[in-house]
Protein backbone atom coordinates (compact mmCIF):
# COMPACT_ATOMS: atom_id res chain seq x y z
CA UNK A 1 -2.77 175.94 -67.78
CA UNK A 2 -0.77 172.74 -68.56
CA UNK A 3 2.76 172.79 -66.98
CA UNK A 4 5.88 173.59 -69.03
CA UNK A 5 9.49 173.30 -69.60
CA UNK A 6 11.16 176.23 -70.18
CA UNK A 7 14.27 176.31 -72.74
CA UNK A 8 16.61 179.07 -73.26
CA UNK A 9 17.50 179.27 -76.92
CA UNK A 10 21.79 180.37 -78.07
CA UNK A 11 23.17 176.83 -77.08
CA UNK A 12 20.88 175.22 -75.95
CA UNK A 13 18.26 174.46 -78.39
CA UNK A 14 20.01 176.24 -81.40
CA UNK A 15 24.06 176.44 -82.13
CA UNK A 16 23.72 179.95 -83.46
CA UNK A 17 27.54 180.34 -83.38
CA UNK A 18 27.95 179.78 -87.20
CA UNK A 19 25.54 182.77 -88.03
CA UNK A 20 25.86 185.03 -85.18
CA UNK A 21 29.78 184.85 -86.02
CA UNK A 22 28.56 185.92 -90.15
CA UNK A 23 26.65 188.62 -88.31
CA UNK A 24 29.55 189.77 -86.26
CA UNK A 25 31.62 190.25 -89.48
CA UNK A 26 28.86 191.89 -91.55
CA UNK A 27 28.43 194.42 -88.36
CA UNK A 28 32.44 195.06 -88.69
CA UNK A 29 32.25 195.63 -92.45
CA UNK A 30 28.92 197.89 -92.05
CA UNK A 31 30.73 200.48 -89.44
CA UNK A 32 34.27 199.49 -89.68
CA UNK A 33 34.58 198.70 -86.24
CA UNK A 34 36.29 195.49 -85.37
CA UNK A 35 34.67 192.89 -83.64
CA UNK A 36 36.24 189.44 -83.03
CA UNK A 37 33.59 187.60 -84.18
CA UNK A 38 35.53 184.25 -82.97
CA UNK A 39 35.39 185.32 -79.36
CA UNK A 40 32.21 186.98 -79.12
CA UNK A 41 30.79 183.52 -80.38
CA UNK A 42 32.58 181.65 -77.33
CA UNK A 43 30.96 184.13 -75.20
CA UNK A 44 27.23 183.80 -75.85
CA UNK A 45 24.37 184.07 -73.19
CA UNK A 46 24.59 187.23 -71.94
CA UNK A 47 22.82 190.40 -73.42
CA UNK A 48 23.24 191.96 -77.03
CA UNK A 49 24.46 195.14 -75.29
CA UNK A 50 26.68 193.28 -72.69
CA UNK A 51 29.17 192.29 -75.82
CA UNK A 52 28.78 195.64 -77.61
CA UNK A 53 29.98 197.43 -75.41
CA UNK A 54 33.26 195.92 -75.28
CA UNK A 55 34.13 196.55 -78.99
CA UNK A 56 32.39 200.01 -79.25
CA UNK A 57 32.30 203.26 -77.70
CA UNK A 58 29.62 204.04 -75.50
CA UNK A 59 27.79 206.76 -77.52
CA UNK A 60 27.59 204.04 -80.28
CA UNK A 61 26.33 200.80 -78.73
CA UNK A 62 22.96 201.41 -79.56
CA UNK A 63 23.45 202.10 -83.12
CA UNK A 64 25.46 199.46 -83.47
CA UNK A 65 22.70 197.02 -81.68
CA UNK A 66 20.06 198.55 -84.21
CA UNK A 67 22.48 197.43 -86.84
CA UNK A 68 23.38 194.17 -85.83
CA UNK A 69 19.43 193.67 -85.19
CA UNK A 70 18.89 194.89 -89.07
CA UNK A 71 21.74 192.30 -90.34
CA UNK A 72 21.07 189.43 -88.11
CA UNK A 73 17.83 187.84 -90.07
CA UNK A 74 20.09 187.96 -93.43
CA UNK A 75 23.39 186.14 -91.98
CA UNK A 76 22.34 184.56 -88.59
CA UNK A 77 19.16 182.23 -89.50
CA UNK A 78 20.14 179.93 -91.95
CA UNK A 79 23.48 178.74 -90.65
CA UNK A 80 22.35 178.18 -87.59
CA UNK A 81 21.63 174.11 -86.47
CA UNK A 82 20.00 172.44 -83.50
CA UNK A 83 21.83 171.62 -80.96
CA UNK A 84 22.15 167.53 -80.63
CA UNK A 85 19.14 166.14 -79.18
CA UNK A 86 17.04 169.55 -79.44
CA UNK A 87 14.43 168.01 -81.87
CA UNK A 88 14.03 165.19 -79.76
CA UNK A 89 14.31 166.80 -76.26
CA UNK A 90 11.28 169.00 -77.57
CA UNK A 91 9.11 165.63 -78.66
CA UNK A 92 9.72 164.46 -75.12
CA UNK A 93 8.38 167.45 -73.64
CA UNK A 94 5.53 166.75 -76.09
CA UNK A 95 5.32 163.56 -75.19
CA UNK A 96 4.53 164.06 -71.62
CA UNK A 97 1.84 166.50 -72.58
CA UNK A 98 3.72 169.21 -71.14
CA UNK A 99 4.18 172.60 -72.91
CA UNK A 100 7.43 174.25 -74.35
CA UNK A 101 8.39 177.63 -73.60
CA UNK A 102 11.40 179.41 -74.82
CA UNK A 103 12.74 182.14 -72.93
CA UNK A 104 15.85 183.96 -74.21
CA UNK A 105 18.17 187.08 -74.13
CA UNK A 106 17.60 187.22 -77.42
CA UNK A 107 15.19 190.18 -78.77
CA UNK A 108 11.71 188.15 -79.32
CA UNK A 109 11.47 188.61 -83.25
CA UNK A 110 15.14 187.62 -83.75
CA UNK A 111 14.58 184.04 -81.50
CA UNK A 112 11.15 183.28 -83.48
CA UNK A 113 12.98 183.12 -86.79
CA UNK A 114 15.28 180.97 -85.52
CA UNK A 115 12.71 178.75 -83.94
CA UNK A 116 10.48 178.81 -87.55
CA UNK A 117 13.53 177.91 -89.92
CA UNK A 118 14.31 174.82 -87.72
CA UNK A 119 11.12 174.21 -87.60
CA UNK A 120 10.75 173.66 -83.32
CA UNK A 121 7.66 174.87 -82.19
CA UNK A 122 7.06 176.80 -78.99
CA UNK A 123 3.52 177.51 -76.87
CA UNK A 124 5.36 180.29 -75.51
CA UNK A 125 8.00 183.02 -76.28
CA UNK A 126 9.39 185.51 -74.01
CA UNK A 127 12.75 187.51 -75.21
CA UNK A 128 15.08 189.91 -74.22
CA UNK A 129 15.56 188.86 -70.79
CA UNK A 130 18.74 187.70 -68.88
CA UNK A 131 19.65 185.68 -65.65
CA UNK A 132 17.15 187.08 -62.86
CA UNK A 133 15.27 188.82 -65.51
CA UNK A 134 13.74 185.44 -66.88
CA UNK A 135 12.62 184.38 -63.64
CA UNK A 136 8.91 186.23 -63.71
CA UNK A 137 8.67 184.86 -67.79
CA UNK A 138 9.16 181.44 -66.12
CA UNK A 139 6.84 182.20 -63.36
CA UNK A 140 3.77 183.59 -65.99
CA UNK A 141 3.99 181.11 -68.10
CA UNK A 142 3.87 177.72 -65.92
CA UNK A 143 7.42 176.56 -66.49
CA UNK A 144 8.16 173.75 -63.86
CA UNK A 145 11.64 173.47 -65.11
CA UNK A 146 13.83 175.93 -66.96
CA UNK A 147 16.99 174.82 -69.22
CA UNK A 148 20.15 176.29 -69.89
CA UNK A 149 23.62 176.44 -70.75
CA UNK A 150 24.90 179.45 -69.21
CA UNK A 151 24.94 180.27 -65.12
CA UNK A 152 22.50 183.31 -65.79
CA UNK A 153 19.98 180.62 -66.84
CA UNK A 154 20.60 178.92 -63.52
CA UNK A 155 19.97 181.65 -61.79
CA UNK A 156 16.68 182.30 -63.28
CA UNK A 157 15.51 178.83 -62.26
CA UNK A 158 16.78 179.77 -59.05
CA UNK A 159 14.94 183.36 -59.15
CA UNK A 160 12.03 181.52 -60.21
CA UNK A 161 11.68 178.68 -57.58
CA UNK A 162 11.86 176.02 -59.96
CA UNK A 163 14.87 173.13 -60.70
CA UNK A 164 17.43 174.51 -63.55
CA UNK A 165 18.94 172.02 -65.44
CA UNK A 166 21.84 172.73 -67.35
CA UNK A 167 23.29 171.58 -70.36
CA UNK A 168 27.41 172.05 -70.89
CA UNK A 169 26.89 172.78 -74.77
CA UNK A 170 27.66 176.63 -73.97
CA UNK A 171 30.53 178.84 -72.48
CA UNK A 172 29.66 177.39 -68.85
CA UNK A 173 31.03 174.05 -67.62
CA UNK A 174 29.56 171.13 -65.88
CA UNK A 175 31.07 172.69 -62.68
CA UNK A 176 29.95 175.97 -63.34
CA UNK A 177 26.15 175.12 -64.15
CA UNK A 178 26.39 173.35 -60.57
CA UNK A 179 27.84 175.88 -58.90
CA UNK A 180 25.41 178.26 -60.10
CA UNK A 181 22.54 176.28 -58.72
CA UNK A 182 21.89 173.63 -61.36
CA UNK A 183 19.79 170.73 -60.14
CA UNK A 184 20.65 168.49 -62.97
CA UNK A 185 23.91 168.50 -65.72
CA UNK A 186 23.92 167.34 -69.13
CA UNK A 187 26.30 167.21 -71.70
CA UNK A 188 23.93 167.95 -73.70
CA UNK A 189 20.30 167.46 -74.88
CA UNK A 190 20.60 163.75 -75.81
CA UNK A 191 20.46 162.84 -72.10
CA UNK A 192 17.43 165.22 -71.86
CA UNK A 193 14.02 162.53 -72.66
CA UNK A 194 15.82 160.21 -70.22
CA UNK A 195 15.93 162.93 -67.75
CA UNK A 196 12.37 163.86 -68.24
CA UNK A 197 10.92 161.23 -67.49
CA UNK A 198 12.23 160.34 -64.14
CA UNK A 199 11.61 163.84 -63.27
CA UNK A 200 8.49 164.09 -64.28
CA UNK A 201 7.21 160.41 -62.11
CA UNK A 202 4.47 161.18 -59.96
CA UNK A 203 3.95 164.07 -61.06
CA UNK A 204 0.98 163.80 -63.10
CA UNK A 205 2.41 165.95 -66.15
CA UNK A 206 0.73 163.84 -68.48
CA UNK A 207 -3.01 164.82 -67.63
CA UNK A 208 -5.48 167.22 -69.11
């Protein structure tokens, strides 16, 4: 098995703000509970549930993450963009005949439309997993680097034994991403190819 890079997906490779904030709003008008849609979007990383639960009782999170998950491919897809330099940062993984494997909090079916209307293509997918929870995803499937915006994502890398690199397009800081155990900080993606390939001297990435 070819090595990998491993990419988380909410801010990182996709700014899914714009339609998980239309989603947010179509959940309040479907149950009439309020949810601030503009802070839950400056928030993301984290499980579904994790933000649930702080706009709705406990006895209805999980009917309200059922209906999010029903709304979410009508409002949350198309909005959504690429983060800058996601498109290329993926060709540079490509480049270096390394794979690309995408491993999110987000449920698995919900990330691969995402991933299919921007058209980035991934060897591997592994979903609904946060922070420590990643780390054996990483571990199956090769990934000799893991990428991230939020500290949970650092601490996967960490979990998993391998560098994290972290990109300060999300709710987490340069500062935090470091202090979390990031081995590398971008501003974001654009900086990424660069990165790669000094990382990746020596290595032998490029073979077979």
């Amino acid at each position: 098995m070819r090595p990998a890079v491993g990419f988380d997906l909410d801010m990182t490779l996709v700014d899914s703000r714009p339609g998980i904030h239309a989603a947010y709003r179509a959940l309040t008008a479907e149950t009439g509970v309020w949810v601030d849609a503009d802070l839950a979007v400056s928030r993301l990383g984290p499980p579904l549930r994790t933000e649930l639960r702080e706009w709705f009782p406990p006895e209805q999170v999980e009917d309200a993450v059922t209906t999010y998950r029903t709304l979410y491919p009508d409002y949350a897809i198309t909005p959504s963009v690429p983060t800058p330099g996601a498109v290329e940062a993926l060709a540079a993984v490509r480049a270096q005949g390394l794979r690309v494997v995408v491993v999110t909090s987000k449920l698995g079916r919900l990330a691969a439309l995402h991933l299919a209307h921007l058209g980035m293509i991934a060897d591997e997918l592994a979903g609904d997993l946060f922070a420590e929870g990643k780390a054996a995803a990483l571990t199956e499937h090769g990934v000799e680097w893991y990428v991230g915006d939020h500290r949970g994502d650092m601490v996967a890398a960490r979990t998993a034994g391998v560098p994290g690199i972290g990109v300060a397009t999300g709710p987490c800081d340069a500062d935090e991403l470091r202090d979390a155990g990031a081995a590398y900080v971008l501003s974001d993606l654009t900086g990424f190819p660069e990165l790669l390939e000094k990382i990746t001297v020596g290595r032998g990435a490029g073979a077979g």
